[in-house]
Protein backbone atom coordinates (compact mmCIF):
# COMPACT_ATOMS: atom_id res chain seq x y z
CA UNK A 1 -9.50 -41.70 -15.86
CA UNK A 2 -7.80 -42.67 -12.60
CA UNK A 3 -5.10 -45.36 -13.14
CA UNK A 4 -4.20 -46.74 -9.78
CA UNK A 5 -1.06 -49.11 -10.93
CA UNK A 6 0.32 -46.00 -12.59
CA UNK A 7 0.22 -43.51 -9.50
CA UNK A 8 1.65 -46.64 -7.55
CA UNK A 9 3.99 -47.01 -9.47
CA UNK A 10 4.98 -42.87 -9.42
CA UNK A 11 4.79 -43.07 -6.03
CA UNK A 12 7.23 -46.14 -5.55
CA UNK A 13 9.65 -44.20 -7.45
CA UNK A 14 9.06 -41.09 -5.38
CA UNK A 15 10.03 -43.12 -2.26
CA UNK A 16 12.69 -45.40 -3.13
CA UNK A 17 14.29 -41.94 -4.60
CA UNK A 18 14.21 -39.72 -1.30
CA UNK A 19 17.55 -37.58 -1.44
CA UNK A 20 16.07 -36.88 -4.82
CA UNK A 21 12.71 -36.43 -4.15
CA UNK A 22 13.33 -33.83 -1.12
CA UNK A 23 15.93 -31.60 -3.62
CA UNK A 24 13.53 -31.31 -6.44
CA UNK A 25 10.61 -30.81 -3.75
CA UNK A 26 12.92 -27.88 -2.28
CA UNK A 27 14.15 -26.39 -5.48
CA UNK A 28 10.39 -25.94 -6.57
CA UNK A 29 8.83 -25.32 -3.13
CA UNK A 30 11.58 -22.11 -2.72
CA UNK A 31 10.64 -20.63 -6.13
CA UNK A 32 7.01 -20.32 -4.96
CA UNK A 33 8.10 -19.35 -1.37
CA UNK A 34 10.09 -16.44 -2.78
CA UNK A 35 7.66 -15.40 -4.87
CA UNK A 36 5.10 -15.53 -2.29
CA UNK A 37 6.80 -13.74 0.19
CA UNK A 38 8.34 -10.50 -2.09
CA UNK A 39 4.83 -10.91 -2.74
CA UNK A 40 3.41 -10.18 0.24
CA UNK A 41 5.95 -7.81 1.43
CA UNK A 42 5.57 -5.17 -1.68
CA UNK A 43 1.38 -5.24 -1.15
CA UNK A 44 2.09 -4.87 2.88
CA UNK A 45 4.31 -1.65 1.41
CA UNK A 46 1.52 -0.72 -0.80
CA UNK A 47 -1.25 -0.91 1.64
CA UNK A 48 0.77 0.86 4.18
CA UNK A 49 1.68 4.00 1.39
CA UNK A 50 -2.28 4.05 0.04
CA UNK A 51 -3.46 4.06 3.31
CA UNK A 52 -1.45 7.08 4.46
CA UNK A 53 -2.62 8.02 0.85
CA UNK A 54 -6.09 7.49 1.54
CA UNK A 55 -5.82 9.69 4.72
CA UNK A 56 -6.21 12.78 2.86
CA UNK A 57 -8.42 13.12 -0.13
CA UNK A 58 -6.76 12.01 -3.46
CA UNK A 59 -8.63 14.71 -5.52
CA UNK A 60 -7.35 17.50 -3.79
CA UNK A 61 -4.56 20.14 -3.69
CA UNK A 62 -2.58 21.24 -0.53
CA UNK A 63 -1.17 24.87 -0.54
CA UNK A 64 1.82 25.37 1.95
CA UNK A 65 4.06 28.66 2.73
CA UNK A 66 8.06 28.57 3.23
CA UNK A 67 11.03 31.16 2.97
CA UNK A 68 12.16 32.31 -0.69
CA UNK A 69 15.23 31.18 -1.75
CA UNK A 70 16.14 33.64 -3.73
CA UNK A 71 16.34 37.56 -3.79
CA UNK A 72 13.10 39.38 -6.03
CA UNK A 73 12.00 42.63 -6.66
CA UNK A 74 14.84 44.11 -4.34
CA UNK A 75 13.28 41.75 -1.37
CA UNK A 76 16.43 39.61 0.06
CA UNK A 77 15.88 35.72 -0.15
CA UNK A 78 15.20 34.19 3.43
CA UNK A 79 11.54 35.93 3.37
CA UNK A 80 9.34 34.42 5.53
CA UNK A 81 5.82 34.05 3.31
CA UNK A 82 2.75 34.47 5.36
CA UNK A 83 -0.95 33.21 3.86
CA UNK A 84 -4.01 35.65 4.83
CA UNK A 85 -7.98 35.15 4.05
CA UNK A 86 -7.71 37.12 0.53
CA UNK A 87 -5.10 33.97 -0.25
CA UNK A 88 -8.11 31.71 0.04
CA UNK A 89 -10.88 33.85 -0.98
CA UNK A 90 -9.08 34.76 -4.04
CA UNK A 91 -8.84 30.88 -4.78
CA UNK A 92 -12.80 30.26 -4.35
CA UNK A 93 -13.34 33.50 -6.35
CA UNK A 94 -10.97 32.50 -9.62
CA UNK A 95 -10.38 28.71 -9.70
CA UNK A 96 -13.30 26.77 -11.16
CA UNK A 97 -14.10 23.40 -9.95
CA UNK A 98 -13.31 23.47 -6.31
CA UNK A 99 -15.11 21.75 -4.05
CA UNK A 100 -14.44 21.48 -0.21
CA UNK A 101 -12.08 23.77 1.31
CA UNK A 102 -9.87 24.74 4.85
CA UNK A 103 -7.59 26.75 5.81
CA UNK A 104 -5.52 25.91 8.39
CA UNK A 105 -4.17 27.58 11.49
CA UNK A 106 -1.81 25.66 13.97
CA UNK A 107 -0.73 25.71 17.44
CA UNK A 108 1.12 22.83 17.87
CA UNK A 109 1.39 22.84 21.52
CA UNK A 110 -1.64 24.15 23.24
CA UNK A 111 -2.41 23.92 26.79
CA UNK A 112 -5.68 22.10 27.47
CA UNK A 113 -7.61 21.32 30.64
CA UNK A 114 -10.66 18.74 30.96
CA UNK A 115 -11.45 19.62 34.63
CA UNK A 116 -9.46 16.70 35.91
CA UNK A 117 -6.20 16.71 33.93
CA UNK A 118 -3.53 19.72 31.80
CA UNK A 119 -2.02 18.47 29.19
CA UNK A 120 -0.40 19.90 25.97
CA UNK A 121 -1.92 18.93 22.67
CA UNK A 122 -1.87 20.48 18.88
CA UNK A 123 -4.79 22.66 18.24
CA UNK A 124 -6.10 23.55 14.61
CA UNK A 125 -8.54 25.97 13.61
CA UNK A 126 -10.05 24.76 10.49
CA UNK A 127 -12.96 25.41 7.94
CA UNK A 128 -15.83 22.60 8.01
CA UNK A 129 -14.55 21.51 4.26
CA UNK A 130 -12.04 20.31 6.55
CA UNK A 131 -13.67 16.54 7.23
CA UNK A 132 -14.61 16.06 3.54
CA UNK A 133 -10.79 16.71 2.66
CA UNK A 134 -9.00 15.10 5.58
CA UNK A 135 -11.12 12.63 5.48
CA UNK A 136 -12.45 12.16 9.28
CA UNK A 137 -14.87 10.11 10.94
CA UNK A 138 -16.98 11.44 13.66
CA UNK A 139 -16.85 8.99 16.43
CA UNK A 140 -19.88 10.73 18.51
CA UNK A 141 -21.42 14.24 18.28
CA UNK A 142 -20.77 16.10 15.28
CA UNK A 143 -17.92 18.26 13.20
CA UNK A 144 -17.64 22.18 13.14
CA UNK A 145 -20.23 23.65 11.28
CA UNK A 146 -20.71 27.00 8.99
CA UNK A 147 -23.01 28.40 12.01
CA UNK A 148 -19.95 27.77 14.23
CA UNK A 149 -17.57 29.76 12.20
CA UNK A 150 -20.11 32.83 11.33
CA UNK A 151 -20.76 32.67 14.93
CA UNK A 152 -17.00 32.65 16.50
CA UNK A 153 -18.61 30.28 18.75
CA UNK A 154 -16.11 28.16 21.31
CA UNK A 155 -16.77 24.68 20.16
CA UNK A 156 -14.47 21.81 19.52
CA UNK A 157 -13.82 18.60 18.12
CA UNK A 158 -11.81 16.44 19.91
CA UNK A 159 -9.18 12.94 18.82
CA UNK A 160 -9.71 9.59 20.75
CA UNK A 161 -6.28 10.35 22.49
CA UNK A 162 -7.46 13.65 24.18
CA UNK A 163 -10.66 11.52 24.95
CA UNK A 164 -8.41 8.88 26.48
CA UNK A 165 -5.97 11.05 28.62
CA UNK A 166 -8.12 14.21 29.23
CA UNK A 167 -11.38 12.98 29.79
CA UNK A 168 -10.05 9.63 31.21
CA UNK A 169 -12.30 7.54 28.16
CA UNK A 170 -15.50 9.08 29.33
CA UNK A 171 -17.97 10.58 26.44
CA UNK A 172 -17.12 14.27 26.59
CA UNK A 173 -19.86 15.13 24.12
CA UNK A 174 -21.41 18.47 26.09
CA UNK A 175 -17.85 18.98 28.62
CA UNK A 176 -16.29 21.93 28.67
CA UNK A 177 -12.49 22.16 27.79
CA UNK A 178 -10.01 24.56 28.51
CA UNK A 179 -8.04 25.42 25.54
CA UNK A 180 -5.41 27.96 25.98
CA UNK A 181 -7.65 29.65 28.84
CA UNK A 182 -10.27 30.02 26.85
CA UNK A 183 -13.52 27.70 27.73
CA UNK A 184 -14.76 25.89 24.34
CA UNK A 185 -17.59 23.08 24.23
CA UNK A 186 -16.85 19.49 22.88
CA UNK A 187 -19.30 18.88 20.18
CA UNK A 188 -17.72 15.76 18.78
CA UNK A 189 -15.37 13.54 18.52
CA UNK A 190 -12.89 11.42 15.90
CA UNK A 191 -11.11 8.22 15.74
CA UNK A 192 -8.67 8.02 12.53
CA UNK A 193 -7.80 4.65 12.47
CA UNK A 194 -5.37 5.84 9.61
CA UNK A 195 -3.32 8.65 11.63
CA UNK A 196 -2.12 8.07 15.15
CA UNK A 197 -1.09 11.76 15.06
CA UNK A 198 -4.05 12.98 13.82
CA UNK A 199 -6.08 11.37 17.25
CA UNK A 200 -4.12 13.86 19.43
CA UNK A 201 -5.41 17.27 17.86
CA UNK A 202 -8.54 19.22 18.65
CA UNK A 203 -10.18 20.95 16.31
CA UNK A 204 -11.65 24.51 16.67
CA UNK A 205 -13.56 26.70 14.19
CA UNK A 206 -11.03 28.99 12.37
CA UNK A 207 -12.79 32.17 12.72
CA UNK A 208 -12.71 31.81 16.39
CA UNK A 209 -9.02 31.00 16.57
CA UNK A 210 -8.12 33.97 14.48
CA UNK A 211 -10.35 36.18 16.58
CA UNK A 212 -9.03 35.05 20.27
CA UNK A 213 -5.17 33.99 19.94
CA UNK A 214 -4.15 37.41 18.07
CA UNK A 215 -4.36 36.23 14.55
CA UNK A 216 -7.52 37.91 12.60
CA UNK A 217 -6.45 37.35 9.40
CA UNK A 218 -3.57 34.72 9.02
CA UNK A 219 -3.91 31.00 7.95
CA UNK A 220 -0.65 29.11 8.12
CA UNK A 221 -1.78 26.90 4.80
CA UNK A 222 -5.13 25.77 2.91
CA UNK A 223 -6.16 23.34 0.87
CA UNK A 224 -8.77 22.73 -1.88
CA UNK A 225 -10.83 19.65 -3.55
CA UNK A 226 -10.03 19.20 -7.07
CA UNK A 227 -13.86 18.20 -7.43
CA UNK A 228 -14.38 15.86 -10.80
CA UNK A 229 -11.36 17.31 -12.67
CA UNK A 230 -9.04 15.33 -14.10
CA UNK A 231 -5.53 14.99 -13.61
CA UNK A 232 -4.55 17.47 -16.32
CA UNK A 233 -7.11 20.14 -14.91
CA UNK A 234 -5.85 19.24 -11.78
CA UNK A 235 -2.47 20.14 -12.75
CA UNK A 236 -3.71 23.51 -14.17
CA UNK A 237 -5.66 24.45 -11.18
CA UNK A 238 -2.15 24.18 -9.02
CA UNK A 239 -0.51 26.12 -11.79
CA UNK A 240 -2.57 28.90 -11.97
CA UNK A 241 -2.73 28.97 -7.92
CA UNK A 242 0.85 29.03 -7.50
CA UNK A 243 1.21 31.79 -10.33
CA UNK A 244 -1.27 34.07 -8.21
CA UNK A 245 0.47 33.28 -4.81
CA UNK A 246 4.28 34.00 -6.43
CA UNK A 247 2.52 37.19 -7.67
CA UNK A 248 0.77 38.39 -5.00
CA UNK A 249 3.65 37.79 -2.58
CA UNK A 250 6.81 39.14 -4.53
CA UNK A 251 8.30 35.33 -5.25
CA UNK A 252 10.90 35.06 -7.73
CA UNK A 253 8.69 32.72 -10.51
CA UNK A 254 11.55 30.34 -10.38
CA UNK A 255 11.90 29.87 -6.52
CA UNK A 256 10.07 26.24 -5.52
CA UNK A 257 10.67 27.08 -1.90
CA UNK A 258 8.20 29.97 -1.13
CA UNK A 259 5.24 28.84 -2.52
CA UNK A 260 4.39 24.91 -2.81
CA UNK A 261 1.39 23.35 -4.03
CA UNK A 262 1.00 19.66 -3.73
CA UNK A 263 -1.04 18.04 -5.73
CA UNK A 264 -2.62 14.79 -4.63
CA UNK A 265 -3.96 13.51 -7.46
CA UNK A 266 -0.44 13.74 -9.32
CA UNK A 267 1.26 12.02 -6.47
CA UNK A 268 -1.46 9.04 -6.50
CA UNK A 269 -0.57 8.52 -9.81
CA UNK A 270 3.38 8.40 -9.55
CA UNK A 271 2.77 6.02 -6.55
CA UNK A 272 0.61 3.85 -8.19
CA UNK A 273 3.48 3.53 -11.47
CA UNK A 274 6.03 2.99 -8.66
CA UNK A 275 4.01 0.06 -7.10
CA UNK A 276 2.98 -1.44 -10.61
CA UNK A 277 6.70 -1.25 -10.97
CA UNK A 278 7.41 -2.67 -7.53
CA UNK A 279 5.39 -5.44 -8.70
CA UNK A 280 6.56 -6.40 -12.23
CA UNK A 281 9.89 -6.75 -10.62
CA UNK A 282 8.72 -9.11 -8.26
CA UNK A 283 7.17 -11.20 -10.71
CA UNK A 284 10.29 -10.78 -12.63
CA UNK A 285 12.38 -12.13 -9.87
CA UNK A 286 9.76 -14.44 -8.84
CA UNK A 287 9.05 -16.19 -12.05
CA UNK A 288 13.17 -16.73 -12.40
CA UNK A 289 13.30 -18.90 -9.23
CA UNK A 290 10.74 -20.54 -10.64
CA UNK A 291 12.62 -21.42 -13.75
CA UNK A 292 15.17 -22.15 -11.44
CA UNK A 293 13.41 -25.18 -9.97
CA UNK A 294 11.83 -25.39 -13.64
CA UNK A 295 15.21 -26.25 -14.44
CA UNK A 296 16.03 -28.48 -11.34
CA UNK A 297 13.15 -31.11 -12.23
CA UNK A 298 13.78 -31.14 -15.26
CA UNK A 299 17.25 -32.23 -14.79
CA UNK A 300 16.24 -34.72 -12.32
CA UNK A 301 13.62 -36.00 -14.55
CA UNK A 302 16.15 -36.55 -16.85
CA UNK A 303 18.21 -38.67 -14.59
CA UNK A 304 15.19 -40.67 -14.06
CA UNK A 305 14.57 -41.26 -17.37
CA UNK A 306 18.26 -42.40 -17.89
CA UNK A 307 18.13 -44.88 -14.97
CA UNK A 308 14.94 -46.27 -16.17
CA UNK A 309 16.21 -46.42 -20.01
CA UNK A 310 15.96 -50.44 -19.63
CA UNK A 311 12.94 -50.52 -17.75
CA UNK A 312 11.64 -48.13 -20.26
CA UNK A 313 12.76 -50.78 -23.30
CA UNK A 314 11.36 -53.56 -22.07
CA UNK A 315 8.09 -51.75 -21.44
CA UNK A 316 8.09 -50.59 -25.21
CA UNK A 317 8.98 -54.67 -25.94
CA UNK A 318 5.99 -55.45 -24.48
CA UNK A 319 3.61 -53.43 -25.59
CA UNK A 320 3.49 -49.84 -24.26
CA UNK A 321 2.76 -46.83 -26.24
CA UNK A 322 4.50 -43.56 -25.96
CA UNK A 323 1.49 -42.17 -24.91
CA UNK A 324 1.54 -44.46 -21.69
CA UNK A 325 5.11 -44.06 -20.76
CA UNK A 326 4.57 -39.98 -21.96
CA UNK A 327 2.69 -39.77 -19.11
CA UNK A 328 3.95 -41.67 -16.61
CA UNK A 329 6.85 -39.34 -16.58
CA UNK A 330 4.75 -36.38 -17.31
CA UNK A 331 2.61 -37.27 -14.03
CA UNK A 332 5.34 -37.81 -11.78
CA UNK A 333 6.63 -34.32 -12.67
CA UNK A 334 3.65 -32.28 -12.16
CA UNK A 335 3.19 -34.35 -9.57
CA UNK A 336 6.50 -33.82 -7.64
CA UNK A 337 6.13 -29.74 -8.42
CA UNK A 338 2.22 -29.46 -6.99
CA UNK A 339 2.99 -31.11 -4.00
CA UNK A 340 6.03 -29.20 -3.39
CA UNK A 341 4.47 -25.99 -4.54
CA UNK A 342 1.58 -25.98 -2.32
CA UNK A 343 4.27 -26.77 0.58
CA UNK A 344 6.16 -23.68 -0.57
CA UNK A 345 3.01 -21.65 -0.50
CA UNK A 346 1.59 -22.47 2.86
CA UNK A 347 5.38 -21.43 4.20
CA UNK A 348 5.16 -18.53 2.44
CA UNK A 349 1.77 -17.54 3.78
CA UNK A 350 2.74 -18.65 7.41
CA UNK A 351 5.74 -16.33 7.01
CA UNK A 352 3.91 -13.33 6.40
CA UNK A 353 1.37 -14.21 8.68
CA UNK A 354 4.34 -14.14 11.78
CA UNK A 355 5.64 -10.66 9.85
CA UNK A 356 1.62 -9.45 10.26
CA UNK A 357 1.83 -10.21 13.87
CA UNK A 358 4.31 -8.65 14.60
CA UNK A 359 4.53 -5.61 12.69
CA UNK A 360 2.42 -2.77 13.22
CA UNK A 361 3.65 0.64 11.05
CA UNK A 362 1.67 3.46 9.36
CA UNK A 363 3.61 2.59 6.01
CA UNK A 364 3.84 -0.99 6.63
CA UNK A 365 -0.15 -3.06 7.06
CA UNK A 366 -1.27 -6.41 5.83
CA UNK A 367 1.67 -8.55 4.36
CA UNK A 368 -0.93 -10.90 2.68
CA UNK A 369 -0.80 -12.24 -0.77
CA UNK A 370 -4.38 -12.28 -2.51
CA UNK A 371 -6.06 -15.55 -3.59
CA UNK A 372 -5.83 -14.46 -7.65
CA UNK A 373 -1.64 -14.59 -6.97
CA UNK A 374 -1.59 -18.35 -5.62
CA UNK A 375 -3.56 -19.17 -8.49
CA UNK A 376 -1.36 -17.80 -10.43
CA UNK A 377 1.19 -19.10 -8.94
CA UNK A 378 0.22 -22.93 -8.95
CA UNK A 379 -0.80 -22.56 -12.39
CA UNK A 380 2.71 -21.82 -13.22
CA UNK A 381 4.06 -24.45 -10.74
CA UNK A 382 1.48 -27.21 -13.23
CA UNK A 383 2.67 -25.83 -16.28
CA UNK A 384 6.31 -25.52 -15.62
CA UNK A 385 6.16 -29.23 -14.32
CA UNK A 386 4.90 -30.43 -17.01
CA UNK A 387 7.18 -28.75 -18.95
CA UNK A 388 10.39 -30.31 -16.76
CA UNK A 389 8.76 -33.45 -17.57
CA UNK A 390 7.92 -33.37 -20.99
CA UNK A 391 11.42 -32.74 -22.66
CA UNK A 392 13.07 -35.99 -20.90
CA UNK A 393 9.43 -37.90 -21.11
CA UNK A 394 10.01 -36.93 -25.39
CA UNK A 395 13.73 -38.50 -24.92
CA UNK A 396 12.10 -41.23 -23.32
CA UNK A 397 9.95 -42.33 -25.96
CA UNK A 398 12.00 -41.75 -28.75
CA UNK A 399 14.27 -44.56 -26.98
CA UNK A 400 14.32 -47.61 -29.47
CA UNK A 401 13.58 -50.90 -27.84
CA UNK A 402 16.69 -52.90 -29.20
CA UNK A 403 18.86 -50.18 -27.60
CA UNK A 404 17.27 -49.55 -24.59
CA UNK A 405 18.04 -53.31 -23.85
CA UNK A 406 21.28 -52.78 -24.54
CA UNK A 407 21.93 -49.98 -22.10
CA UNK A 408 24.30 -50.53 -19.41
């Protein structure tokens, strides 16, 4: 039930006290401010990393070539290791489980010409699996299809950025581009809101890059869906790949160099422990400023209690429970750490609000804090001030009336 005289009475104190009002208000209101903002910062780190995560499918494994590092079957280290169509076909053929697929093949600076500008952009030729593993969006038009590779037809799919600086923003759906002299139809386009790099490439079916640009059976890397397997199968699929590949090739077993397979849904995992660790250290941290100002009202609160120790007599002389002046001081504590709390909060979101303006990075998005963490977090502020108030509010009551009088 509401009492008005008492939360007069709290408030009185609150303002004939101000230099100690506005330190217990800042020791509490920091706590939450810190927490809020190491907060915000490790989830605007963590939504950064899963989106570049999220880029690429999780369940999937990525098979890259290198040079050996070291000398094997009479072959000298420094080998250059070059990935054919058997590479993949063996894969399809002997791995169970996989489900989308691409190779890749790169030219990372190809001459292209729209009809009204040249320009240099990377060029891929790629398998249709491609879209389902690099997980693109078709903006218009449509992706490279099986008929397109069986066919060696010239068609291509283009990024926003070639759309913006080739074809001056207009829909090229149906142009013709220029692609390393050769004349290929746009059949789509892509936006990856994810990938700024990935908007600059075109994409052409692999078959036909092979075919024209003196390449008929190299692939410079390929990758593979993982399907519904599990992390452990997972791991057993890029064991058994990278086996075959060292095998094939002539790679000393023990060199990492030559042959790597990266395997998404392993790295998901020890990104996620790194974040959940990321975050139990900020709570850590977090939840010992907050003892911190724990600490600072309840020191103040004990002050109180030992200016009031007469006032607190003659109120017992007169007739007041322990329950009544229990919570009194129990009131003005939670009181003094919601207020302040709630201040350090809104700071703390208006912080990383500024930080969200002005910070735009592929590994750095959305410095927020969610609503279940300022629950949390005012939850502890109430506790913990009731806490701070409780210990000196027990002192209080356990203060005989006789000697309370007394008290000078």
């Amino acid at each position: 039930m509401f009492d008005r005289d008492k939360w007069l009475e709290i408030f009185h104190t609150i303002v004939q006290n101000p230099l100690r009002t506005f330190l217990t208000g800042v020791s509490v209101a920091l706590g939450i401010f810190i927490l809020v903002v190491m907060q915000g910062l490790g989830f605007g780190l963590q939504n950064g990393v899963y989106t570049q995560i999220q880029d690429d499918a999780i369940n999937s494994l990525w098979i890259r070539s290198g040079r050996t590092s070291r000398p094997f079957r009479g072959l000298n280290s420094g080998r250059r290791i070059q990935y054919d169509n058997d590479d993949l076909n063996w894969t399809l053929d002997n791995i169970e489980g996989v489900g989308d697929y691409s190779a890749r093949l790169a030219f990372w600076g190809a001459s292209m010409n729209s009809g009204r500008k040249t320009m240099s952009f990377p060029l891929r030729g790629i398998h249709p699996g491609h879209q389902g593993i690099e997980r693109t969006d078709i903006a218009n038009g449509r992706y490279i299809n099986e008929s397109d590779l069986i066919g060696f037809r010239k068609v291509c799919v283009v990024g926003q950025v070639i759309v913006d600086d080739l074809f001056e923003g207009a829909d090229p759906i149906g142009e013709y581009l220029m692609i390393r002299g050769v004349q290929f139809k746009v059949v789509g386009t892509f936006n990856d809101p994810n990938s700024r790099w990935e908007n600059r490439l075109a994409y052409v079916p692999i078959s036909t890059a092979q075919k024209l640009f003196g390449k008929s059976e190299d692939i410079d890397m390929y990758m593979i869906s993982t399907g519904t397997a599990n992390l452990e199968e997972s791991i057993e699929m890029a064991n058994e790949i990278e086996a075959y590949l060292k095998e094939h090739h002539r790679v000393n077993p023990n060199d990492n160099r030559a042959v790597r397979v990266r395997n998404n849904n392993e790295e998901f995992r020890e990104f996620m422990m790194i974040f959940l660790g990321i975050r139990l250290f900020i709570w850590a941290i977090g939840s010992l400023t907050l003892l911190a100002g724990m600490i600072g009202v309840a020191n103040i609160m004990s002050i109180v209690v030992a200016e009031r120790t007469k006032e607190i007599g003659i109120r017992k002389a007169l007739g007041a429970t322990p329950r009544t002046i229990l919570s009194l001081i129990v009131q003005e504590s939670i009181f003094l750490s919601l207020v302040a709390g709630c201040c350090g909060l809104v700071a703390g979101i208006g912080l990383l609000e500024l930080i969200a303006s002005f910070v735009d990075h592929d590994f750095f998005k959305n410095p927020s804090v969610d609503f279940t963490v300022c629950v949390i977090a005012l939850g502890l502020l109430v506790v913990s001030g009731a806490i701070s108030g409780l210990i000196p509010a027990l002192r209080a009551v356990s203060i005989k009336p006789v000697e309370a009088l007394r008290d000078e």
